[in-house]
Protein backbone atom coordinates (compact mmCIF):
# COMPACT_ATOMS: atom_id res chain seq x y z
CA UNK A 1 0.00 0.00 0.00
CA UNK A 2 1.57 3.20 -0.81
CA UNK A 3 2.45 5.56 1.62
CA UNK A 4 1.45 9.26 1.78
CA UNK A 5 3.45 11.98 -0.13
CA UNK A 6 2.20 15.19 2.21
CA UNK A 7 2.17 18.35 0.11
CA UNK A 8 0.61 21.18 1.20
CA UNK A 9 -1.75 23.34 -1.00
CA UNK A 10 1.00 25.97 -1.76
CA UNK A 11 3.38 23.68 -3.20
CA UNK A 12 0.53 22.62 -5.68
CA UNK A 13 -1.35 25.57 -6.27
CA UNK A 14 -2.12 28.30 -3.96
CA UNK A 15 -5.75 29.29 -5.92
CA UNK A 16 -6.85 25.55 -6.22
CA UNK A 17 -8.68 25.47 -2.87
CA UNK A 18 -11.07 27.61 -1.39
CA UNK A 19 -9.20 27.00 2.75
CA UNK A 20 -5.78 28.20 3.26
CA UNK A 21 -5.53 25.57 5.98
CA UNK A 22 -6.27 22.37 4.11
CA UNK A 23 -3.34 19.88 3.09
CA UNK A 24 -3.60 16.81 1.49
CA UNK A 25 -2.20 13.84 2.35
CA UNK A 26 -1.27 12.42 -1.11
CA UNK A 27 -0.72 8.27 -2.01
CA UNK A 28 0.74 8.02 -4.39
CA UNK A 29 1.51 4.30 -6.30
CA UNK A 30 3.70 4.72 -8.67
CA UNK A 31 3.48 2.53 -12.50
CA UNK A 32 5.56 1.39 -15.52
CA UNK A 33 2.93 2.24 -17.81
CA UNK A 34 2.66 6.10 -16.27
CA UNK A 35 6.15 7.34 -15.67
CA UNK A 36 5.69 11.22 -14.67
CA UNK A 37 6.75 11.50 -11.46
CA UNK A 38 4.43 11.66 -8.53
CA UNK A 39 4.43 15.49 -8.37
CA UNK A 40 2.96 15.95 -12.05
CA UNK A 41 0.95 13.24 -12.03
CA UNK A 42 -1.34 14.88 -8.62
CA UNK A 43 -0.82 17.92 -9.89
CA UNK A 44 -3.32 16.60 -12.51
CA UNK A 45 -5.33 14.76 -9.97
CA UNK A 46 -5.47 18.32 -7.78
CA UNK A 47 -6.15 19.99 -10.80
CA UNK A 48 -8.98 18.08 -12.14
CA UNK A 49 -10.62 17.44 -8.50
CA UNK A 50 -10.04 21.49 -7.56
CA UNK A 51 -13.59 22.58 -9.74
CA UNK A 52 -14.97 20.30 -7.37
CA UNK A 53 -13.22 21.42 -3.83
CA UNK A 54 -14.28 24.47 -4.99
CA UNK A 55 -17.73 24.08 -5.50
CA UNK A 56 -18.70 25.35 -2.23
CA UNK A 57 -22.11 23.45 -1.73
CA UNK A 58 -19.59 20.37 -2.45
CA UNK A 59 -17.19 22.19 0.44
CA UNK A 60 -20.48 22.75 2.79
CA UNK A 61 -21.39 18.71 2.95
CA UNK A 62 -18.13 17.88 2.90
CA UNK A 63 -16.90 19.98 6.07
CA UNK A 64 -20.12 19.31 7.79
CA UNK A 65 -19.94 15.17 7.56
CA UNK A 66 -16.27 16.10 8.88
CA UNK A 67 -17.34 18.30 12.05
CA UNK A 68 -19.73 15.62 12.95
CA UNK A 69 -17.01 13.37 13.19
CA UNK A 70 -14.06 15.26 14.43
CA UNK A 71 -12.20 14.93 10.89
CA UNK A 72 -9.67 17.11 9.00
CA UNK A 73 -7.34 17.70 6.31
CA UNK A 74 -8.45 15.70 3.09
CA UNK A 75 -6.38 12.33 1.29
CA UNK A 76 -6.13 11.76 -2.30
CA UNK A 77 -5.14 8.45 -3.87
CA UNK A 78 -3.05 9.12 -6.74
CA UNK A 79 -2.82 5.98 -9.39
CA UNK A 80 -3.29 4.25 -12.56
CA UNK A 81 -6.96 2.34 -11.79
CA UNK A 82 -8.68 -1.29 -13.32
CA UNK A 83 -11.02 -2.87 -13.20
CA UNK A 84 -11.75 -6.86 -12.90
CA UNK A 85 -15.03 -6.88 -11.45
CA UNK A 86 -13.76 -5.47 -8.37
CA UNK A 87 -12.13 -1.43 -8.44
CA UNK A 88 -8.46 -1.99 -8.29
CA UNK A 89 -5.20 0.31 -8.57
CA UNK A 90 -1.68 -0.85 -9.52
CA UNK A 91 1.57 0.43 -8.44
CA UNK A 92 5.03 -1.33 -9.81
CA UNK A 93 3.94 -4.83 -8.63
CA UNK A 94 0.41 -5.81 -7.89
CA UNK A 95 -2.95 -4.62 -8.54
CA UNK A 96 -4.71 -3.69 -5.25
CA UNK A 97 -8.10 -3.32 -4.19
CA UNK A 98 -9.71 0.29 -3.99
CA UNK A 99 -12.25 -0.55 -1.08
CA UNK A 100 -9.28 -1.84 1.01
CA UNK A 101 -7.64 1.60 0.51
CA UNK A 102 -10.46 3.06 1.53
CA UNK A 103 -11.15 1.29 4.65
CA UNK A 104 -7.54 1.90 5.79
CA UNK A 105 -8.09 5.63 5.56
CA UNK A 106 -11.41 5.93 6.93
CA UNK A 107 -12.35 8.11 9.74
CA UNK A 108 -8.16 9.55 9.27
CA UNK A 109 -9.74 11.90 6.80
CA UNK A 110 -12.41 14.82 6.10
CA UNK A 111 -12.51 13.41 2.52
CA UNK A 112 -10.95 10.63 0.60
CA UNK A 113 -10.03 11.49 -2.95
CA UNK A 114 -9.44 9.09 -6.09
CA UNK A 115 -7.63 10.07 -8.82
CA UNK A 116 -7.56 6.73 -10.40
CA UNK A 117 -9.38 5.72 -13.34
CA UNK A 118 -12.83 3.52 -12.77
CA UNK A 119 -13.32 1.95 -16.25
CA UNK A 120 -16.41 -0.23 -14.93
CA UNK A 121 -17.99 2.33 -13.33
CA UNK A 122 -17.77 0.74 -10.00
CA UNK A 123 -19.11 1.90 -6.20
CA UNK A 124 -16.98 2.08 -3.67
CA UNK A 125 -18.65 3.12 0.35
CA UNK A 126 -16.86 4.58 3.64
CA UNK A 127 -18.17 4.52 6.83
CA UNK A 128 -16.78 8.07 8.07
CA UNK A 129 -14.96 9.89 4.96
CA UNK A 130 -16.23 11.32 2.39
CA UNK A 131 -15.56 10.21 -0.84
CA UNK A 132 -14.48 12.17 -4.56
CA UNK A 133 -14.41 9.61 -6.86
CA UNK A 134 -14.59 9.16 -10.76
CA UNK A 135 -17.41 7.17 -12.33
CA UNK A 136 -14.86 6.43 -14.98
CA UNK A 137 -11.75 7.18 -16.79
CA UNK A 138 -9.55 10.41 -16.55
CA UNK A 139 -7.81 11.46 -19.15
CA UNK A 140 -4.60 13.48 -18.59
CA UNK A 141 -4.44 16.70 -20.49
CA UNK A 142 -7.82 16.82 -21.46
CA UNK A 143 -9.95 16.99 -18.12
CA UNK A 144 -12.94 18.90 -20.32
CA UNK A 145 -14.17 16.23 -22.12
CA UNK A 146 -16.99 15.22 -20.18
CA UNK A 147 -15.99 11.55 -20.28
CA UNK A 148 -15.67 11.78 -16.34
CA UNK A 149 -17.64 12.86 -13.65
CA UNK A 150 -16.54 13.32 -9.94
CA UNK A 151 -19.26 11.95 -7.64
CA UNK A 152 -19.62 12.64 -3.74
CA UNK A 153 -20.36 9.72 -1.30
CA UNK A 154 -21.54 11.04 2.27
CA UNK A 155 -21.98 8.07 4.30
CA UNK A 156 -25.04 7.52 5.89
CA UNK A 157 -26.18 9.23 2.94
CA UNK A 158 -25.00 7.79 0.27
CA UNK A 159 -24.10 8.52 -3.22
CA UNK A 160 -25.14 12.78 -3.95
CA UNK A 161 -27.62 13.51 -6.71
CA UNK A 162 -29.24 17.29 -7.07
CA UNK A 163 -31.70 16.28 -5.15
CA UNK A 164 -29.80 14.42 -2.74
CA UNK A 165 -27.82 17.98 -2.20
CA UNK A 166 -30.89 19.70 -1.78
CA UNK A 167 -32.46 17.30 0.85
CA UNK A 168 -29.34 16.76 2.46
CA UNK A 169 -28.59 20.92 2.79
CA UNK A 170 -32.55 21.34 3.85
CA UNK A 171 -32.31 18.08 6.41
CA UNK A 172 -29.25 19.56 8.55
CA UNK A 173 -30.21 23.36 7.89
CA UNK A 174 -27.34 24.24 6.44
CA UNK A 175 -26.47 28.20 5.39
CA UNK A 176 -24.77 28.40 1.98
C-alpha cells in the first residue's frame, strides 16, 4: 500500500482550494505504464478534482460530515486504476483493491479522494470519509471532455444527486 506523499496546498497551487488551511495527504503508487513523477501526475489529480473542492455546496457537505465526526485535512489516492469486477489500482507490482484503501483511511480523513481511473464504473462506500471519486476514466491533459464525472459519497447518505444535495442541505439546515 503506498504511503502518503504530504504536500501542502501551496506547493501545488495556492488558488486551487477555497481554505488556506487544508493539506492533502497524497498516495501516491507509482506505475511502468505512467512514468511522470508523482508530483505531475497529482498535480493533474489536484487539478482536475479542484472545480470540485471548490464548489462550495460540495465544500459545505463535505466539512459538515467532517465536524460531525471530528475529521480534518483531506487524502487523495493518486494511481493508474482497473477494473476486474472489483475497483483496483496498480503500483510497480500488484494490482490492489480500492475498497481496502479506503477502509484503511477511513475516519483519518475529512474526505478521501481518487484520482484513479474507474473503467467499470464501480461503487466504492466509507463509513466516516467522504468520498471524490470518478465514475470512470480520466484522461490526462484533457480533463474537459466530459468523459468523467466526480461523484460525492456522504456516508449515511450515500451517493449525492441534485436532489440528494438539496435534501441533504434542507435536512441539517445548512447556510450556503
Amino acid at each position: 500500500m503506498p504511503k502518503p506523499l504530504l504536500f501542502k496546498k501551496t506547493l501545488i497551487d495556492a488558488d486551487m482550494f477555497t481554505k488556506a488551511q487544508r493539506t492533502i495527504d497524497i498516495f501516491f503508487a507509482p506505475d511502468e505504464d505512467y512514468p511522470m513523477d508523482y508530483t505531475e501526475l497529482s498535480a493533474f489529480g489536484i487539478s482536475h478534482l479542484s472545480r470540485y473542492l471548490n464548489n462550495h455546496i460540495f465544500n459545505t457537505i463535505i466539512d459538515h460530515n467532517a465536524s460531525k465526526r471530528g475529521l480534518s485535512k483531506m487524502a487523495m489516492l493518486s494511481a493508474h486504476g482497473g477494473d476486474d469486477g472489483v475497483w483496483m489500482y496498480h503500483d510497480t507490482k500488484n494490482w490492489h483493491k480500492v475498497q481496502t484503501w479506503i477502509n484503511t483511511n477511513d475516519g483519518k480523513y475529512s474526505a478521501l479522494m481518487l484520482y484513479c481511473c474507474n473503467p467499470g464504473h464501480l461503487e466504492v462506500k466509507s463509513k466516516k470519509s467522504a468520498l471524490l471519486l470518478p465514475n470512470d476514466n480520466y484522461r490526462i491533459g484533457n480533463q474537459d471532455d466530459g468523459d468523467v464525472t466526480v461523484e460525492l459519497f456522504i456516508p449515511e447518505y450515500g451517493y449525492m444527486q441534485d436532489y440528494d444535495i438539496k435534501d441533504y442541505i434542507k435536512e441539517y439546515n445548512l447556510k450556503l
